[in-house]
C-alpha atoms as a PDB file:
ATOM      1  CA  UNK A   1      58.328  90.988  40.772  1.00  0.00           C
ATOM      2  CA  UNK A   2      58.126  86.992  39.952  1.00  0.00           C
ATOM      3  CA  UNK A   3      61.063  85.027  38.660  1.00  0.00           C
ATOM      4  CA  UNK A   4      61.628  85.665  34.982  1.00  0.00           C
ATOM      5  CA  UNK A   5      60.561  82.370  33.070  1.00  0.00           C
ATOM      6  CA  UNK A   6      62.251  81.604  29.376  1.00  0.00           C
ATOM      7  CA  UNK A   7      60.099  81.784  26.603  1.00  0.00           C
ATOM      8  CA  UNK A   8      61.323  81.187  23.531  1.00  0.00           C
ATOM      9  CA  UNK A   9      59.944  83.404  20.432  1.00  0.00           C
ATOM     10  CA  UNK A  10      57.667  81.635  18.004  1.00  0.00           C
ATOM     11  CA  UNK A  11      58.916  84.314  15.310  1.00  0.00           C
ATOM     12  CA  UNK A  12      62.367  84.217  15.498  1.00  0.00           C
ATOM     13  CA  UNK A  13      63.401  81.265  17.846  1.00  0.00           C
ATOM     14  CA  UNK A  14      65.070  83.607  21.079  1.00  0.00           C
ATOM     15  CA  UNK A  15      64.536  83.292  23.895  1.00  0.00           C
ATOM     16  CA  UNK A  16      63.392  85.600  26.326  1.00  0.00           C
ATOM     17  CA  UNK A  17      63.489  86.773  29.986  1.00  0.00           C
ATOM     18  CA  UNK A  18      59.494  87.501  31.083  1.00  0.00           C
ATOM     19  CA  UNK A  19      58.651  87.778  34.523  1.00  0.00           C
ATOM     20  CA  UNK A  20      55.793  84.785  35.421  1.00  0.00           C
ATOM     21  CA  UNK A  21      53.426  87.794  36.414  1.00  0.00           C
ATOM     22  CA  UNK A  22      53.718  89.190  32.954  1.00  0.00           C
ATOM     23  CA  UNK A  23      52.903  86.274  31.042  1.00  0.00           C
ATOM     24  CA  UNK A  24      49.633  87.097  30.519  1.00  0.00           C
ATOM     25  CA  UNK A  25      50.043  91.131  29.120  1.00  0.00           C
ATOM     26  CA  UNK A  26      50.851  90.712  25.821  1.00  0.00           C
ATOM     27  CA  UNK A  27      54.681  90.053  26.134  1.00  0.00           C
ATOM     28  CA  UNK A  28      57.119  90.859  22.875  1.00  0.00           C
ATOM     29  CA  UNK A  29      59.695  89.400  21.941  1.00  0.00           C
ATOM     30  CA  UNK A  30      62.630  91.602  23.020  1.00  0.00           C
ATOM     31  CA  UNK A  31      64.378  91.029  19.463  1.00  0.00           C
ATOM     32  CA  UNK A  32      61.932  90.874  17.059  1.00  0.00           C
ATOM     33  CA  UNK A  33      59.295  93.131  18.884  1.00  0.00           C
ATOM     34  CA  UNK A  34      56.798  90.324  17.447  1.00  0.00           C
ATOM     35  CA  UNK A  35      54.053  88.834  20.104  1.00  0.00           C
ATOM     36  CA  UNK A  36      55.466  85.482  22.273  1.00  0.00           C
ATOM     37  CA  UNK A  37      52.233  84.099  22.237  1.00  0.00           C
ATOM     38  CA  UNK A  38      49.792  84.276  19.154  1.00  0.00           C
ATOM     39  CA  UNK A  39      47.004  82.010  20.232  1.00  0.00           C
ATOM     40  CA  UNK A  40      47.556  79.397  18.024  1.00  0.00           C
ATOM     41  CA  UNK A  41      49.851  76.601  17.853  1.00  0.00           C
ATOM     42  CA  UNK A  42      53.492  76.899  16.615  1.00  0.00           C
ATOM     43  CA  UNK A  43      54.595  75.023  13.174  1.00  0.00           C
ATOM     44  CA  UNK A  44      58.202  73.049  14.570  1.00  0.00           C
ATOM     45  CA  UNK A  45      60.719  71.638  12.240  1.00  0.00           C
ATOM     46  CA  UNK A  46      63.842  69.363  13.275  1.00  0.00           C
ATOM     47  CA  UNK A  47      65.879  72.870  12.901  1.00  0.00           C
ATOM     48  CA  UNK A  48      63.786  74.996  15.968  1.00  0.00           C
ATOM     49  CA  UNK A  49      62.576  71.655  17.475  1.00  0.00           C
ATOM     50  CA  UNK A  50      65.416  71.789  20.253  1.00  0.00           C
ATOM     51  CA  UNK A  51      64.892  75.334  21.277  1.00  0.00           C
ATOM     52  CA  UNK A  52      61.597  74.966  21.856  1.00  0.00           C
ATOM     53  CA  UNK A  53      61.360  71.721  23.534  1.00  0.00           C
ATOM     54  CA  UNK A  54      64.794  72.568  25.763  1.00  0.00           C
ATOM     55  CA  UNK A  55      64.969  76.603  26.521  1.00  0.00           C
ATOM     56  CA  UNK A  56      60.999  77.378  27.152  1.00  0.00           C
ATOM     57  CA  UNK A  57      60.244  76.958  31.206  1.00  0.00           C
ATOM     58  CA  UNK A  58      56.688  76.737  30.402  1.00  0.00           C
ATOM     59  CA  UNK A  59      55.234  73.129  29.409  1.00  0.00           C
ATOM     60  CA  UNK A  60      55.262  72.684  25.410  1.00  0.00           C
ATOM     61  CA  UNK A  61      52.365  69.960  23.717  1.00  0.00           C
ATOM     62  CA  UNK A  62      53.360  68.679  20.553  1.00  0.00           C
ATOM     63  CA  UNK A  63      50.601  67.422  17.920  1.00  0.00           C
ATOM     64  CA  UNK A  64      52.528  64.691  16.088  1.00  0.00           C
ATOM     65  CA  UNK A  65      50.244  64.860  12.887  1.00  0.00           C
ATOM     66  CA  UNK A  66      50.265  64.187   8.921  1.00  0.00           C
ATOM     67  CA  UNK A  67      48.489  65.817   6.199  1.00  0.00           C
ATOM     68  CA  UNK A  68      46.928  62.534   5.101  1.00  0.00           C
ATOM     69  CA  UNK A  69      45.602  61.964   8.279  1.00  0.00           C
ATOM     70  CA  UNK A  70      41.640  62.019   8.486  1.00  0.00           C
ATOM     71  CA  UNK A  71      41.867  62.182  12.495  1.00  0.00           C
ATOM     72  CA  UNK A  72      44.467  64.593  12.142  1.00  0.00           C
ATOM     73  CA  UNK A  73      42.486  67.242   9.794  1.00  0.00           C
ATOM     74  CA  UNK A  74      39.617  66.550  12.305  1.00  0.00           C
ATOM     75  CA  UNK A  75      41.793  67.138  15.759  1.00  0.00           C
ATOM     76  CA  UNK A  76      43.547  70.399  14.409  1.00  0.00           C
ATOM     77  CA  UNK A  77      40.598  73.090  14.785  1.00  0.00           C
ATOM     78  CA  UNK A  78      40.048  71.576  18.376  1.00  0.00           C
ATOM     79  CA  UNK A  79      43.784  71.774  18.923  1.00  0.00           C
ATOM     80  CA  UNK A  80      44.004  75.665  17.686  1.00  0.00           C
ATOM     81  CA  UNK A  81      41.263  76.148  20.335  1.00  0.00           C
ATOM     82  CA  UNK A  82      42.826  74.596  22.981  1.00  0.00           C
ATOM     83  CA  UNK A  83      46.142  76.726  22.351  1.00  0.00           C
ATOM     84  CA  UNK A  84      43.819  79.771  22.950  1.00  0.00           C
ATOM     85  CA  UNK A  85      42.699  78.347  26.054  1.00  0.00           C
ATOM     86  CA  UNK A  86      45.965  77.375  27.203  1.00  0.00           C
ATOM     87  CA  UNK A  87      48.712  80.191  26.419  1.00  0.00           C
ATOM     88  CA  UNK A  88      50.417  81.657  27.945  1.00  0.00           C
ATOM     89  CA  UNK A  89      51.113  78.840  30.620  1.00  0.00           C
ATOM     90  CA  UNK A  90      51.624  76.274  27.855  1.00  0.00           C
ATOM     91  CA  UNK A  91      52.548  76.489  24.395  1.00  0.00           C
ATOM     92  CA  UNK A  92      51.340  74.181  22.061  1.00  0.00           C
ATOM     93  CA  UNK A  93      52.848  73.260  18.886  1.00  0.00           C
ATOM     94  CA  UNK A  94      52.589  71.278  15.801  1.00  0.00           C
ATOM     95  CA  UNK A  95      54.689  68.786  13.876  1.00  0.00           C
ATOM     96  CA  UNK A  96      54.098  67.266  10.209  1.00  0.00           C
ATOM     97  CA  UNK A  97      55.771  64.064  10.680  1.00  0.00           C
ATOM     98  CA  UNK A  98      55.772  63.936   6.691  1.00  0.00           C
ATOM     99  CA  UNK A  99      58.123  66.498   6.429  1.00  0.00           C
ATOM    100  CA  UNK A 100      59.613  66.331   9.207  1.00  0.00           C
ATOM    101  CA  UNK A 101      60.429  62.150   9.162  1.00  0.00           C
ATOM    102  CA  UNK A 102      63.315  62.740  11.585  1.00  0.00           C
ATOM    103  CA  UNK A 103      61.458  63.817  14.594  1.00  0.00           C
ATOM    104  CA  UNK A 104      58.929  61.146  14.111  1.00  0.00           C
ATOM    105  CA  UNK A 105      61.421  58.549  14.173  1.00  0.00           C
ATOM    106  CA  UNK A 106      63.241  60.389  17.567  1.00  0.00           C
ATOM    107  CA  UNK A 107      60.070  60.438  19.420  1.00  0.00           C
ATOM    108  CA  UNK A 108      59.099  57.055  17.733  1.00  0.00           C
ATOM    109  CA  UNK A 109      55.488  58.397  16.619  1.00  0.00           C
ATOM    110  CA  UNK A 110      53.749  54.587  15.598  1.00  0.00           C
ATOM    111  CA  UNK A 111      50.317  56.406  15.115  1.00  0.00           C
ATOM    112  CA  UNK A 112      48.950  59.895  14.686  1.00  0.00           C
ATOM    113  CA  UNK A 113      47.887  62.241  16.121  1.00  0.00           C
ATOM    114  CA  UNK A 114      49.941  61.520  18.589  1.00  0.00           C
ATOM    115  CA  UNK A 115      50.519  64.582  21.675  1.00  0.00           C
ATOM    116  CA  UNK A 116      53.281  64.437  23.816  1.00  0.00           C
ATOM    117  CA  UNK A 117      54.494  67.073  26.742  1.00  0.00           C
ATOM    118  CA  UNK A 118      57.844  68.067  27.511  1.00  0.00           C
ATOM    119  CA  UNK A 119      58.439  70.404  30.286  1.00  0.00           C
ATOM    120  CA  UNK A 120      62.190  71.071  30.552  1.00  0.00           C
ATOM    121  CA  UNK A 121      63.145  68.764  27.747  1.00  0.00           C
ATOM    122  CA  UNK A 122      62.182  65.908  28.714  1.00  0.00           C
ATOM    123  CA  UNK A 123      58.825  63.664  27.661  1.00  0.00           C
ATOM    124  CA  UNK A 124      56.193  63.735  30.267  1.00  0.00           C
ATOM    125  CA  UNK A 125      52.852  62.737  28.799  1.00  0.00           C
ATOM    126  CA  UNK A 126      51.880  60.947  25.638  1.00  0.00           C
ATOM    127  CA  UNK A 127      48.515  60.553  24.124  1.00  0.00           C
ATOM    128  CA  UNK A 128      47.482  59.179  20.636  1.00  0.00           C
ATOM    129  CA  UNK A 129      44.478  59.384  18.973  1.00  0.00           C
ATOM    130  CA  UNK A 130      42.473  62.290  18.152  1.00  0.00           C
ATOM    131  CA  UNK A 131      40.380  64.234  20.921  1.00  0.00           C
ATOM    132  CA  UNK A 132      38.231  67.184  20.864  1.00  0.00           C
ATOM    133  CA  UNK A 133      39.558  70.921  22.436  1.00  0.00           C
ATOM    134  CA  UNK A 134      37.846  70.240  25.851  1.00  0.00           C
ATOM    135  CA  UNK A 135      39.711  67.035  25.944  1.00  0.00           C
ATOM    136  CA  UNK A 136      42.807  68.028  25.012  1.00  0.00           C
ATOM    137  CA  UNK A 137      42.415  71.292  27.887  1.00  0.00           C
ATOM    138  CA  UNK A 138      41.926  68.273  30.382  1.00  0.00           C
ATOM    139  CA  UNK A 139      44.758  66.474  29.254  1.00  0.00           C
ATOM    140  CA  UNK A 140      47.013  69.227  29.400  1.00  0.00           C
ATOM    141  CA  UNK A 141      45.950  70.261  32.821  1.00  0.00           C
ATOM    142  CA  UNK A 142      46.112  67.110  34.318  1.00  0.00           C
ATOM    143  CA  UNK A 143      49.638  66.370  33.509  1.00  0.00           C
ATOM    144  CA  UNK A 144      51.008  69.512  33.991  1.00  0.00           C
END
């Protein structure tokens, strides 16, 4: 059995205990019995921001985007695809910097899209501008 990696639910925000080799069958979230991963990126507000960023052990990609934003609406199918390419080794997630003004400002988001990686809470990649799925997969991979 691999070492048990922290995943934290996209349903209900806790976290769970699935060993590495599992990752790929399908886990459930042991307290909502909902999937872990659902193949598409993860909506994050300022209120399950933290948990997601700081308690998963995989790498998390954040799309820094606004409704307004032409490049955005353009970059967001590519991004769902990429999410299906990329779970279960990295979650990818999404966050309206409209409504959610207070993360912008943290991560001080000066043009959008805008992804950045954290892998144990911390920032370790940043890319603006919009790119297509195949682009993004690179990206990811390459700074992982």
């Amino acid at each position: 059995m691999s070492n048990p990696l922290h995943i934290v639910c996209p349903a209900c925000n806790a976290t769970n205990r699935i060993p590495a080799d599992k990752l790929g069958a399908a886990p459930k979230c042991g307290k909502c019995r909902k999937p872990l991963f659902a193949k598409q990126p993860l909506e994050l507000t300022t209120a399950n921001f933290q948990s997601h960023i700081n308690r998963n052990d995989i790498p998390v990609v954040i799309d820094f985007w606004a409704p307004w934003c032409g490049p955005c609406k353009m970059m967001a199918p590519a991004f769902k695809e990429a999410a299906a390419q990329l779970e279960p080794g990295v979650r990818l997630a999404k966050v309206n910097t409209e409504a959610q003004q207070a993360l912008g400002a943290q991560f001080a988001i000066r043009s959008i899209p805008t992804m950045i990686m954290f892998r144990n809470g911390r920032e370790v990649a940043r890319q603006s501008g919009a790119m297509g799925s195949a682009d993004i997969v690179r990206w990811v991979q390459a700074n992982i």
